[in-house]
C-alpha atoms as a PDB file:
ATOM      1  CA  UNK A   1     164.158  73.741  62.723  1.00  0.00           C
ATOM      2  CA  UNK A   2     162.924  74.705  65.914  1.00  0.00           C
ATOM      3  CA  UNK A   3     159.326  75.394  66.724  1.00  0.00           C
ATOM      4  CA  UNK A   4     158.165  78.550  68.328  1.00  0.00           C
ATOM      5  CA  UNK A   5     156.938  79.224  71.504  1.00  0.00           C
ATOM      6  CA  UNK A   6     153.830  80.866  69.543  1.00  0.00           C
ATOM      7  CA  UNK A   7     153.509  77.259  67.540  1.00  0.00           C
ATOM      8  CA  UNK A   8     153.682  75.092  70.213  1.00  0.00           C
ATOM      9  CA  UNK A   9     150.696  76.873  72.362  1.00  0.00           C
ATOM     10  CA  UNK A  10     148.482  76.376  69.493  1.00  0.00           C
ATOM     11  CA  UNK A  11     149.190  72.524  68.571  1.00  0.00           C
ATOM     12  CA  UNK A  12     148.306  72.520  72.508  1.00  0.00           C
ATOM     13  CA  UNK A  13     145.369  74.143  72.257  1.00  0.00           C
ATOM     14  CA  UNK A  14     144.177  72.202  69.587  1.00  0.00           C
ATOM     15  CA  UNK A  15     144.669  68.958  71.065  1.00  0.00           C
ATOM     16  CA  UNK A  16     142.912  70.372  74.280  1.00  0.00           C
ATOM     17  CA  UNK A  17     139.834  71.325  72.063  1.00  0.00           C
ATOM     18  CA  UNK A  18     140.014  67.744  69.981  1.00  0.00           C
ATOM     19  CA  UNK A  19     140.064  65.733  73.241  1.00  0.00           C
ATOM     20  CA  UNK A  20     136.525  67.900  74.285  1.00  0.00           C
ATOM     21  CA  UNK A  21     134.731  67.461  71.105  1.00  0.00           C
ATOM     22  CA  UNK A  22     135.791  63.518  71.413  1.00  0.00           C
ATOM     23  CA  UNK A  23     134.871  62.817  74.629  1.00  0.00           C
ATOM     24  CA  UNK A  24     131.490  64.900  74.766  1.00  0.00           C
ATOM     25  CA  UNK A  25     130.310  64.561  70.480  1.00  0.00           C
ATOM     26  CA  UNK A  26     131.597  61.006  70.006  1.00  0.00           C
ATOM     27  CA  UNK A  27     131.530  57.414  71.890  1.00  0.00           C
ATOM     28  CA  UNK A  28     135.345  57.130  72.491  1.00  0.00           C
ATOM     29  CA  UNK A  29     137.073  58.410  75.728  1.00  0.00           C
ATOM     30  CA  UNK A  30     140.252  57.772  77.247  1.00  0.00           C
ATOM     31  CA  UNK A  31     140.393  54.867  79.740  1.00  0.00           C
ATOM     32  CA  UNK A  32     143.511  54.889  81.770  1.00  0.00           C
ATOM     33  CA  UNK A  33     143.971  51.598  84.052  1.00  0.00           C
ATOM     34  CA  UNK A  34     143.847  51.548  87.654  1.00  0.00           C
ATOM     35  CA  UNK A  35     145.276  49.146  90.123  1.00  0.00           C
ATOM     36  CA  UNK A  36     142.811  47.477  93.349  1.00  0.00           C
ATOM     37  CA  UNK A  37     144.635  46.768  96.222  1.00  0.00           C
ATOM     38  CA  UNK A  38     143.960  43.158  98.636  1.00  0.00           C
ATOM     39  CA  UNK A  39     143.686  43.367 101.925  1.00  0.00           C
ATOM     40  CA  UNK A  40     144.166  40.087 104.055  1.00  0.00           C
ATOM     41  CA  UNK A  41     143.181  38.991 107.668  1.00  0.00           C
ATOM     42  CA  UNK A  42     144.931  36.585 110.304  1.00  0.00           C
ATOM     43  CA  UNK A  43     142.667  33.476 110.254  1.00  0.00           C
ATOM     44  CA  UNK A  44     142.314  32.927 113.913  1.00  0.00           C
ATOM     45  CA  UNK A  45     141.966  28.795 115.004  1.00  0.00           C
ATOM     46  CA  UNK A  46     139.060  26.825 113.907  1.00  0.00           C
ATOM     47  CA  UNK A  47     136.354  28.182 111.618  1.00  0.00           C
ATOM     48  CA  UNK A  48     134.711  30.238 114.275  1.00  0.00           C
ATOM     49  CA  UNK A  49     137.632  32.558 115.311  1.00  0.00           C
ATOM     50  CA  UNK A  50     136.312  32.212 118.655  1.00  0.00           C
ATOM     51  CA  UNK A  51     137.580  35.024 121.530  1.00  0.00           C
ATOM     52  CA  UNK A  52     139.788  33.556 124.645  1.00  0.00           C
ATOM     53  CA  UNK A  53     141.980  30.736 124.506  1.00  0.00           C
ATOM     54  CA  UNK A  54     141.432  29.841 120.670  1.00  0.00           C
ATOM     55  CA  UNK A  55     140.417  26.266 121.489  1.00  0.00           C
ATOM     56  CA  UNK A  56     137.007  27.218 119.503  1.00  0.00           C
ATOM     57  CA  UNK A  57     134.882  27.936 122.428  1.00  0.00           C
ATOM     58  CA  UNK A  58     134.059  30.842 124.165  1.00  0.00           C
ATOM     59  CA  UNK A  59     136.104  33.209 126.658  1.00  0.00           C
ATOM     60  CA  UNK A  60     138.201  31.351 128.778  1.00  0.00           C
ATOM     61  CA  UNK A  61     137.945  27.984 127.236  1.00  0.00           C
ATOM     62  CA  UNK A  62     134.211  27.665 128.334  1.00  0.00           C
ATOM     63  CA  UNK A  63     132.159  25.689 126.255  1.00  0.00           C
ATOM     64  CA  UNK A  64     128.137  27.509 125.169  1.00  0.00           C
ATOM     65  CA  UNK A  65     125.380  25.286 125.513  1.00  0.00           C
ATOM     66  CA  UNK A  66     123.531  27.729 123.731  1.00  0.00           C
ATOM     67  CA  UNK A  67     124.058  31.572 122.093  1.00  0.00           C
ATOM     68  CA  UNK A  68     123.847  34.274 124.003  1.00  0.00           C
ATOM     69  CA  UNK A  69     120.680  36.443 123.406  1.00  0.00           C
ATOM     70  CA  UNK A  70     122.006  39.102 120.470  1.00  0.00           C
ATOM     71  CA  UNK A  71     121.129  42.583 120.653  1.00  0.00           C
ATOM     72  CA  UNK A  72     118.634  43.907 118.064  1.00  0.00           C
ATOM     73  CA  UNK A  73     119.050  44.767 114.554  1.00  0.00           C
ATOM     74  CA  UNK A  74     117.931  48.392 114.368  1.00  0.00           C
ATOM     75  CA  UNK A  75     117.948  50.253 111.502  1.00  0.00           C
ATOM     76  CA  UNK A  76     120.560  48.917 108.893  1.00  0.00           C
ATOM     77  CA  UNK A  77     123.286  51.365 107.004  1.00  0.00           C
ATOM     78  CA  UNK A  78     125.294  50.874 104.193  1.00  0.00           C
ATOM     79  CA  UNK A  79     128.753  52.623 105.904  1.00  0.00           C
ATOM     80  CA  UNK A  80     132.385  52.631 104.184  1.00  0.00           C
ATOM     81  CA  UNK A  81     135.625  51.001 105.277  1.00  0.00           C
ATOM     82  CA  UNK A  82     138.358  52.527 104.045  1.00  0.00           C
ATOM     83  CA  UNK A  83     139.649  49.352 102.781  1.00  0.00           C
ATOM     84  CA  UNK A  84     136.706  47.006 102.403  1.00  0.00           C
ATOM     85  CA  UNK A  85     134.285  49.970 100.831  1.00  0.00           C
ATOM     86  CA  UNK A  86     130.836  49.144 101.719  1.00  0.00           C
ATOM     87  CA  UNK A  87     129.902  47.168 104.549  1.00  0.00           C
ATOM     88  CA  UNK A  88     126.645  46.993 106.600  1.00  0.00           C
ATOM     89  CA  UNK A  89     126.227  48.040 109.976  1.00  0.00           C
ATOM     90  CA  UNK A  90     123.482  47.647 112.822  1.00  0.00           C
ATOM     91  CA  UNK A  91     121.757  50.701 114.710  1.00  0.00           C
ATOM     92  CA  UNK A  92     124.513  50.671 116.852  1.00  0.00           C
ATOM     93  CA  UNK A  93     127.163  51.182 113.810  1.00  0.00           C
ATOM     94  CA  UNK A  94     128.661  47.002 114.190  1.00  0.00           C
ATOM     95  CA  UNK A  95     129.560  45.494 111.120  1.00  0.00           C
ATOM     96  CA  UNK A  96     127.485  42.516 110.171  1.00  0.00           C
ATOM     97  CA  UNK A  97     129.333  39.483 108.866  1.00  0.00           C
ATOM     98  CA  UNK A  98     128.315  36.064 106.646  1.00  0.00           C
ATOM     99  CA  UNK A  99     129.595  33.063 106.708  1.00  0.00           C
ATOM    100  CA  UNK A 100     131.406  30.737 103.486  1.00  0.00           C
ATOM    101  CA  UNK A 101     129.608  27.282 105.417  1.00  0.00           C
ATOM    102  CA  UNK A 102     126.147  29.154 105.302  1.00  0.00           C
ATOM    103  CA  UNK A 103     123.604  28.989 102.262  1.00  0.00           C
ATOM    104  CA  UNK A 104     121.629  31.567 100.705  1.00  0.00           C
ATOM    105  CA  UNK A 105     119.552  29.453  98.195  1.00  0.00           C
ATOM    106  CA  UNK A 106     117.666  28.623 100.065  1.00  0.00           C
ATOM    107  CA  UNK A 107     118.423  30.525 103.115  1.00  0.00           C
ATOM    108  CA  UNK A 108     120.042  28.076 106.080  1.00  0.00           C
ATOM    109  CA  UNK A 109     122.814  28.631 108.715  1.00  0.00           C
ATOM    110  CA  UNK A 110     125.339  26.499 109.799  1.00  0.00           C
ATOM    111  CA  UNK A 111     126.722  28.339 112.530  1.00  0.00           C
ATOM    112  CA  UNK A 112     125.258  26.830 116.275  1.00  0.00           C
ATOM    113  CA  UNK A 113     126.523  26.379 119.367  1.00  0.00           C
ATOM    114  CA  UNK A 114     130.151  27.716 120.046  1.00  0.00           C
ATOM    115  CA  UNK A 115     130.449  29.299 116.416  1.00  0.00           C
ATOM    116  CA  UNK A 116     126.892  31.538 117.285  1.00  0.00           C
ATOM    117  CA  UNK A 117     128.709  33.153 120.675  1.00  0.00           C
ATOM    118  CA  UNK A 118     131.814  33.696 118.460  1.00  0.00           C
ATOM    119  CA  UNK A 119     129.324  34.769 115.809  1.00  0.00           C
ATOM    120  CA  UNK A 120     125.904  36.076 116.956  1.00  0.00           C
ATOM    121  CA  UNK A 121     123.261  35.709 114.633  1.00  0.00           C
ATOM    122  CA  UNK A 122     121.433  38.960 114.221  1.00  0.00           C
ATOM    123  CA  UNK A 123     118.065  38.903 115.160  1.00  0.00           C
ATOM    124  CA  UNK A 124     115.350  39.601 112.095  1.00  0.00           C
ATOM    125  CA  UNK A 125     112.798  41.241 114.007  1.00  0.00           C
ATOM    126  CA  UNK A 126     112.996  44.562 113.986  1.00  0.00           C
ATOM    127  CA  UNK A 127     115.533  45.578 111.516  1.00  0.00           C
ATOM    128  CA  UNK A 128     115.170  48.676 109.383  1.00  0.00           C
ATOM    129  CA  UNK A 129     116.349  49.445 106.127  1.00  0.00           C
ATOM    130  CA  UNK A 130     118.221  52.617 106.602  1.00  0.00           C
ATOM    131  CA  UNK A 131     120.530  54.483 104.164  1.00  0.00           C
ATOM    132  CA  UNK A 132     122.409  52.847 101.422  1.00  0.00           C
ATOM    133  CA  UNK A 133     119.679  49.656 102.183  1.00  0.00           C
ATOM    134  CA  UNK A 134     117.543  47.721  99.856  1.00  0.00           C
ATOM    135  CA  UNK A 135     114.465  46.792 101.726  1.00  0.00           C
ATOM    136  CA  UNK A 136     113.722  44.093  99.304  1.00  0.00           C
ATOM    137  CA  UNK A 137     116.867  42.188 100.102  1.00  0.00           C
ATOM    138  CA  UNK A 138     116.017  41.958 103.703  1.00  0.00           C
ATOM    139  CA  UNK A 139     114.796  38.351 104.710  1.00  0.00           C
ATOM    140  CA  UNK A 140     114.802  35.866 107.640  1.00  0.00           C
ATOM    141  CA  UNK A 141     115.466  32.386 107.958  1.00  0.00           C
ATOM    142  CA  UNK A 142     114.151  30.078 110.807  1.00  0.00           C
ATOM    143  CA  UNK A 143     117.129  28.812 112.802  1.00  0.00           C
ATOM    144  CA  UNK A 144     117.444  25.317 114.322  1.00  0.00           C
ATOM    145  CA  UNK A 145     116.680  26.338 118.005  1.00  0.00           C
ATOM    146  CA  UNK A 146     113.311  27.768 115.639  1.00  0.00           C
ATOM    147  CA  UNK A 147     114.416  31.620 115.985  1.00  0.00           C
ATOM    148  CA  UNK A 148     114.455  34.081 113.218  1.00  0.00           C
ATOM    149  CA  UNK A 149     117.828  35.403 111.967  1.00  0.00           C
ATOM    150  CA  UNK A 150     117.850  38.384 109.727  1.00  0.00           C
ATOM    151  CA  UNK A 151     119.008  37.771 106.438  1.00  0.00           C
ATOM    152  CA  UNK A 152     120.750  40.530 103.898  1.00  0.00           C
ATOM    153  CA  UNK A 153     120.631  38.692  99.699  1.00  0.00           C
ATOM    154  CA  UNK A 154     119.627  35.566 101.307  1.00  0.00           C
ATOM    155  CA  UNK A 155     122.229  35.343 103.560  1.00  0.00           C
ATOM    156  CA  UNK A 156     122.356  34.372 107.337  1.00  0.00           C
ATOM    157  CA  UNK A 157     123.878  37.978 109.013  1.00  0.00           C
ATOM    158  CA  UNK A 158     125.689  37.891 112.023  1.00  0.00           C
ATOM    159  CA  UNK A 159     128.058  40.158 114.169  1.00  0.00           C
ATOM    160  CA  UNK A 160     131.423  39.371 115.643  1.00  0.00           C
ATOM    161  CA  UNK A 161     132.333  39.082 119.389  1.00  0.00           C
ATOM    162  CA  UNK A 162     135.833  40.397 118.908  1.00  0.00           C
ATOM    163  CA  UNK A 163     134.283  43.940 117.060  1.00  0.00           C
ATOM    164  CA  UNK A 164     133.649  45.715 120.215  1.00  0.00           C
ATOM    165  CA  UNK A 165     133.279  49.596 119.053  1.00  0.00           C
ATOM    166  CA  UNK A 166     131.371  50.595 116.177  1.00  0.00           C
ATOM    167  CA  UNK A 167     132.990  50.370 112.632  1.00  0.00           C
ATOM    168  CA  UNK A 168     135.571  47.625 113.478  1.00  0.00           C
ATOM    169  CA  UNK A 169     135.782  44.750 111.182  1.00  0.00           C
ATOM    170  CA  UNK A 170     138.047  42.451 113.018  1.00  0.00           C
ATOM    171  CA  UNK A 171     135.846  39.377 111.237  1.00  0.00           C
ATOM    172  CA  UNK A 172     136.957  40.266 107.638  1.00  0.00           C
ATOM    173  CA  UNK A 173     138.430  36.798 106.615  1.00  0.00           C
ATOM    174  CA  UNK A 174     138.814  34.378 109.674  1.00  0.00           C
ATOM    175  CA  UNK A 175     139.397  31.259 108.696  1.00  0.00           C
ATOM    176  CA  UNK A 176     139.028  32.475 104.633  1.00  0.00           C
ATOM    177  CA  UNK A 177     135.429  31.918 105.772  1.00  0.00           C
ATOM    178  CA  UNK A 178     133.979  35.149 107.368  1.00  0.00           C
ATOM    179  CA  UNK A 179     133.699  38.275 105.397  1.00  0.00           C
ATOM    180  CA  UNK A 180     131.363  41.109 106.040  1.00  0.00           C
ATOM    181  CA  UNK A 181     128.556  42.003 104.594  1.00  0.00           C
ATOM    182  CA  UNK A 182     128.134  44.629 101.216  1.00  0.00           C
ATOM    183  CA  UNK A 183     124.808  45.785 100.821  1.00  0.00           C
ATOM    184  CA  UNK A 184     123.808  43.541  97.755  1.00  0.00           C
ATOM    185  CA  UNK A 185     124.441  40.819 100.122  1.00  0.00           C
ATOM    186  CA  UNK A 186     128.042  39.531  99.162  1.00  0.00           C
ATOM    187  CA  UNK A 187     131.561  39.571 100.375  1.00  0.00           C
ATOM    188  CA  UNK A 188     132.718  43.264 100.577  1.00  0.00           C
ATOM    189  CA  UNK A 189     135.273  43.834  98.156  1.00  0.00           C
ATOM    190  CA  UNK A 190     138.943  44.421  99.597  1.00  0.00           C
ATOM    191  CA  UNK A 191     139.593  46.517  96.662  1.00  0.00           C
ATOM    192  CA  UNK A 192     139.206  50.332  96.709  1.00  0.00           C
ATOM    193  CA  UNK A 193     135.870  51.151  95.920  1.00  0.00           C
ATOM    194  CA  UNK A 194     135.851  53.153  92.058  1.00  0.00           C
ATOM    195  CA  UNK A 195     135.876  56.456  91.763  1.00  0.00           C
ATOM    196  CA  UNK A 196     132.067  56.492  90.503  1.00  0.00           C
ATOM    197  CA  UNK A 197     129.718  53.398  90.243  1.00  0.00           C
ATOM    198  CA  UNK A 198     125.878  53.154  90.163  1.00  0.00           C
ATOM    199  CA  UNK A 199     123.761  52.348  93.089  1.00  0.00           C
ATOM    200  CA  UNK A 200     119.877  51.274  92.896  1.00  0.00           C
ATOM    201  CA  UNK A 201     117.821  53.810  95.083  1.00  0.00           C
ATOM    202  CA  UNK A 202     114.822  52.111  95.869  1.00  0.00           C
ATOM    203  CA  UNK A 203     113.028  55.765  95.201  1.00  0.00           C
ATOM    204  CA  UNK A 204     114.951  56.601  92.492  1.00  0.00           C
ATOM    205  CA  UNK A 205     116.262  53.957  90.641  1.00  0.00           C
ATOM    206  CA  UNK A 206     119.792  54.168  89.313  1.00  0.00           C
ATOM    207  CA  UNK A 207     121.714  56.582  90.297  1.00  0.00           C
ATOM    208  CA  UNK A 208     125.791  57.323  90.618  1.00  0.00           C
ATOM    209  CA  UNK A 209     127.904  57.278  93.714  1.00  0.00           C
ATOM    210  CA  UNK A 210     130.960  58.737  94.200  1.00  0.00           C
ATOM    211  CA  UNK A 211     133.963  56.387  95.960  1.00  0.00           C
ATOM    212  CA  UNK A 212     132.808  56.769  99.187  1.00  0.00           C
ATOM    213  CA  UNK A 213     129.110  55.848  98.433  1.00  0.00           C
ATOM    214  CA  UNK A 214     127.465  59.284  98.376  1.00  0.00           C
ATOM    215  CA  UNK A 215     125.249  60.299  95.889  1.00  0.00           C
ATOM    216  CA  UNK A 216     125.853  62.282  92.725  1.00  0.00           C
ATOM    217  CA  UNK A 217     124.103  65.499  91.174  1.00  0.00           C
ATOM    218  CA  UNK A 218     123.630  67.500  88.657  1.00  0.00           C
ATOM    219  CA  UNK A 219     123.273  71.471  88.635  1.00  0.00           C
ATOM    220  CA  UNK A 220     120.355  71.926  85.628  1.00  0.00           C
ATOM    221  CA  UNK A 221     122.053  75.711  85.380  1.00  0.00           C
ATOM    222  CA  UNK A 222     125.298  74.196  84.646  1.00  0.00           C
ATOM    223  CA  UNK A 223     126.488  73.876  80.751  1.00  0.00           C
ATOM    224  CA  UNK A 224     127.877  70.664  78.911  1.00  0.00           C
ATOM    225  CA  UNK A 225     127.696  71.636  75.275  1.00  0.00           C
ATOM    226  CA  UNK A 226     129.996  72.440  73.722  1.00  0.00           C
ATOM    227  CA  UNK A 227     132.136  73.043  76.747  1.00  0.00           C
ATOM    228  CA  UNK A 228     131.238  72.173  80.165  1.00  0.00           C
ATOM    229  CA  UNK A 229     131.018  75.095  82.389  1.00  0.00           C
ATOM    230  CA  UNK A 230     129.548  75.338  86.599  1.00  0.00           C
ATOM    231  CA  UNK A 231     127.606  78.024  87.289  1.00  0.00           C
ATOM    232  CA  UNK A 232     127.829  76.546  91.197  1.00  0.00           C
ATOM    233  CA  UNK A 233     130.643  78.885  92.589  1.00  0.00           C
ATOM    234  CA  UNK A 234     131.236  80.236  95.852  1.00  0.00           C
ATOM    235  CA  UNK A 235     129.210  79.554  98.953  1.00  0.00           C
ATOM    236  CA  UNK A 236     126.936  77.284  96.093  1.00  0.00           C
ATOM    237  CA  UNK A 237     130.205  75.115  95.995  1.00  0.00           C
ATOM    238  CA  UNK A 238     130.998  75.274  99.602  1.00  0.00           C
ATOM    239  CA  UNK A 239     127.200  73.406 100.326  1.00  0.00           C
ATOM    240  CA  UNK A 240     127.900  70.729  96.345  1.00  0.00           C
ATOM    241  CA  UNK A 241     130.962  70.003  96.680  1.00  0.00           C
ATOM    242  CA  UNK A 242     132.897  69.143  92.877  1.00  0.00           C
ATOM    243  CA  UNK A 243     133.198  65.858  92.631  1.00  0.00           C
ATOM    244  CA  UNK A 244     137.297  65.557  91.698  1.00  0.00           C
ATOM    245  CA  UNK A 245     138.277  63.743  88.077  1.00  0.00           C
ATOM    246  CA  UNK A 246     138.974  60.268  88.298  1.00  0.00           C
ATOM    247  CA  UNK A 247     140.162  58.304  85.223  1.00  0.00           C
ATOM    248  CA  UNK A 248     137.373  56.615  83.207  1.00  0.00           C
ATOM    249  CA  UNK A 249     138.477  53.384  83.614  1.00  0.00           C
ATOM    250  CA  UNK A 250     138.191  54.095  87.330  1.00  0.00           C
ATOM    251  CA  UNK A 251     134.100  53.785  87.199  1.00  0.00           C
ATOM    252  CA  UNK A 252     131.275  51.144  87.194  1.00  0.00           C
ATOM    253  CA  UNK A 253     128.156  51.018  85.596  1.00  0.00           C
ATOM    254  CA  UNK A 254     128.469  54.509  84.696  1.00  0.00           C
ATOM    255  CA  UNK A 255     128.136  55.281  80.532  1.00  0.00           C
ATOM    256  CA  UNK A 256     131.583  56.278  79.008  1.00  0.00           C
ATOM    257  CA  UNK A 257     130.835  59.116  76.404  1.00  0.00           C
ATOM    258  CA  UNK A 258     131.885  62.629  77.715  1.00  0.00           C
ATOM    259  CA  UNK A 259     133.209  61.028  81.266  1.00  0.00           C
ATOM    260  CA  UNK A 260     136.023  63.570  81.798  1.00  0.00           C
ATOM    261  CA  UNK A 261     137.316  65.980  83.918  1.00  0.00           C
ATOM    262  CA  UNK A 262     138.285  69.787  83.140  1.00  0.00           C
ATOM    263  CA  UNK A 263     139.111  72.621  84.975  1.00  0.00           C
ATOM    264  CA  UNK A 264     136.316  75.004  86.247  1.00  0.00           C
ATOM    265  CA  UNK A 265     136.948  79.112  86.000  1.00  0.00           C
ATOM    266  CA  UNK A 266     137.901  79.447  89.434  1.00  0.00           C
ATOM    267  CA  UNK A 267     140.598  76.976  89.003  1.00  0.00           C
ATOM    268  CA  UNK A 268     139.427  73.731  90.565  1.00  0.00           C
ATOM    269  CA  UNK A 269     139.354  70.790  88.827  1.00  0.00           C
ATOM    270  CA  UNK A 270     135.700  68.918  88.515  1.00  0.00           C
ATOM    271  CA  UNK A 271     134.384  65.647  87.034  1.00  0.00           C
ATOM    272  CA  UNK A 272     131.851  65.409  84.181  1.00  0.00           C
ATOM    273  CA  UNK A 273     129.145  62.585  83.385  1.00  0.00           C
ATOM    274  CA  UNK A 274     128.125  63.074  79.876  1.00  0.00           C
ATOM    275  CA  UNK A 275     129.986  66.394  79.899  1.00  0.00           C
ATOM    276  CA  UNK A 276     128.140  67.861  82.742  1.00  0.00           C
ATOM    277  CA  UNK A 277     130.036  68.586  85.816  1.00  0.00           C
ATOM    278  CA  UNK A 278     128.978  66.319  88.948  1.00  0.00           C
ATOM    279  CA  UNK A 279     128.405  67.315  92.667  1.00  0.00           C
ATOM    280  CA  UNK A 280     127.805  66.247  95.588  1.00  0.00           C
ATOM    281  CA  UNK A 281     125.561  67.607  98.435  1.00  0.00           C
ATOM    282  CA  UNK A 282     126.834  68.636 101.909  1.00  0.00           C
ATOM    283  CA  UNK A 283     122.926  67.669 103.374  1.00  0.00           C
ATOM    284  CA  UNK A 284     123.846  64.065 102.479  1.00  0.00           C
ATOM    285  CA  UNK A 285     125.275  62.749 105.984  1.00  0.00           C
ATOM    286  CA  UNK A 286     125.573  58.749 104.850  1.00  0.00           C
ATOM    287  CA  UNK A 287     125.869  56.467 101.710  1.00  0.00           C
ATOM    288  CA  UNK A 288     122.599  56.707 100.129  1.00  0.00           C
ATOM    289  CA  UNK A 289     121.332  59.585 101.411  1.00  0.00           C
ATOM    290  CA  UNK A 290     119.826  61.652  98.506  1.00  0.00           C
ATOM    291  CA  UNK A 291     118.237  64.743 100.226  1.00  0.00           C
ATOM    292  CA  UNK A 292     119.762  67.355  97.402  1.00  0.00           C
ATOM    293  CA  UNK A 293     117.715  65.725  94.817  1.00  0.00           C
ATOM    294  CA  UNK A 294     114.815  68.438  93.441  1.00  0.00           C
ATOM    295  CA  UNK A 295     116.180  70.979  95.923  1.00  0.00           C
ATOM    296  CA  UNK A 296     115.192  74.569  94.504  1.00  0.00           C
ATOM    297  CA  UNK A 297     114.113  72.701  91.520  1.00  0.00           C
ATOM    298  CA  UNK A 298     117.411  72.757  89.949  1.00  0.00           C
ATOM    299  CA  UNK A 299     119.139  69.744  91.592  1.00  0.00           C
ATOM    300  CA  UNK A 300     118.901  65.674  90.652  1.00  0.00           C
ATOM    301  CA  UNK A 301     120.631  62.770  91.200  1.00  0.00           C
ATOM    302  CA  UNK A 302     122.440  61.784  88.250  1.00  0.00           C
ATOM    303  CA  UNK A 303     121.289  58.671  86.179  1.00  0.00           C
ATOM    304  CA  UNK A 304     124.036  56.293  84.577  1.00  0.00           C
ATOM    305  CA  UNK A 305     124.115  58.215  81.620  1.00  0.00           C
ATOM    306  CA  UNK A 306     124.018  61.261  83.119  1.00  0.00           C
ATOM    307  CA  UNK A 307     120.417  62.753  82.850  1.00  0.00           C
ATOM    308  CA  UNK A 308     118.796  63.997  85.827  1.00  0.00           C
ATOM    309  CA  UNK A 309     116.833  61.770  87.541  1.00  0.00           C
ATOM    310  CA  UNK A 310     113.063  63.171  88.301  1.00  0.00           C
ATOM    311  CA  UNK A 311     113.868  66.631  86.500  1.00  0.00           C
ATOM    312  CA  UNK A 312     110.679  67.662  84.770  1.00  0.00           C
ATOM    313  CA  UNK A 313     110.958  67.412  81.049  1.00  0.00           C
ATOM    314  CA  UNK A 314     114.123  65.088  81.330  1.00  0.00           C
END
């Protein structure tokens, strides 16, 4: 017996409303896997990867008596690679690097000589933590020629000679031994970064990130029970930006119940956290900025389970 057209649009209906009322009333929601990809490196000679003839000294073959003097820190920045996610940069937007030989309990480098003018330790003194940055996991350690090298999670940070423009990352994985630096201090990842994790603001605690590191909001006009709805249309959604659906099983840290997308009444398609719909904020310029949070009072961060952080009341 065939079943009507008439039939058929209200089983599908009534799946549509049984999936809402799971994922936003209950603790199960649909997970769908997701694949990371690797990314390699060429491992250039030696465990230095040192520029010129590959001997493992400097340019030309020249041996270095001693490391050149290394420009200053400046203020730090959690910036993303497409393919290594987040890495930390200097003022002047160069990827700082760590090295496998290196310890980090307690702090100690192991990289002198020719490996520090293939590798130049970054000075300590007057870095900055800037956005995306925990200042608590800044440090120094005392090198063996008795100057202080900066130190991101405990370890030694340095930059490469062969990056020479800003955002280049020519050091990721010489010699299996080089890597740069993630924000927390280890290896950056070569898998894609997920859809939405959780990063610790050192003003406001946990709060979500979107894939590319910026930070998360919710609208406190919007609606998430017992359908989520935005109330951010128009030239509000042209300055938050929806955040696009991305399968649950695509996220990190971030609590499960009512993590869906669905679509909004103009027609584009938005992610929920807890069954609220998600933004982000045009002001925001670099991974961990969070200057939409409490603007007109009706803006916050969003908190792992998907309150508003510093909304009064919440």
């Amino acid at each position: 017996m065939k079943t009507s057209w008439r039939t058929a649009s209200l089983v599908a209906t009534a799946a549509a409303v049984l999936t809402l009322t799971t994922a936003c009333g209950q603790d199960k929601a649909a997970s769908p896997s997701s694949q990371a990809q690797n990314v390699g490196a060429t491992a250039a000679a030696g465990d230095y990867g040192v520029p010129g003839s590959g001997n493992g000294y400097g340019a030309d073959g020249d041996k270095a008596s001693a490391p050149p003097a290394s420009a200053p820190a400046g203020k730090l920045t959690a910036s993303v690679d497409a393919k290594l996610g987040q890495v930390v940069t200097d003022g002047n937007g160069m990827t700082l690097y760590r090295f496998d030989n290196d310890t980090a309990s307690p702090p100690k480098s192991n990289c002198d000589g020719d490996c520090a003018t293939a590798w130049p330790p970054v000075p300590a003194g007057d870095a900055l933590a800037g956005a995306g940055i925990d200042k608590s996991l800044l440090g120094e350690v005392t090198r063996s020629d008795g100057s202080k090298q900066l130190t991101i999670g405990d370890w030694p940070a340095y930059r490469y000679a062969k990056d020479t423009a800003p955002g280049e990352v020519n050091g990721q994985g010489v010699n299996g031994k080089w890597f740069a630096l993630a924000p927390n201090g280890k290896k950056a990842s070569a898998e894609k970064p997920p859809g939405l994790s959780v990063r610790k603001d050192p003003k406001l605690g946990d709060v979500v990130v979107d894939r590319n590191g910026m930070t998360v909001y919710r609208f406190m006009k919007d609606q998430a029970w017992p359908k989520s709805v935005s109330n951010c249309l128009g030239a509000c959604l042209a300055k938050w930006p929806a955040v696009a659906p991305v399968a649950a099983a695509d996220t990190k840290g971030v609590q499960k119940k009512g993590l869906m997308g669905f679509t909004r009444s103009d027609g584009v398609k938005q992610m929920t956290v807890n069954c609220w719909p998600v933004y982000t904020f045009t002001g925001d310029k670099a991974p961990g900025d969070t200057n939409g949070q409490g603007v007109g009072g009706t803006w916050y961060a969003v908190a792992p389970d998907g309150k508003p952080v510093g909304a009064p009341g919440k």
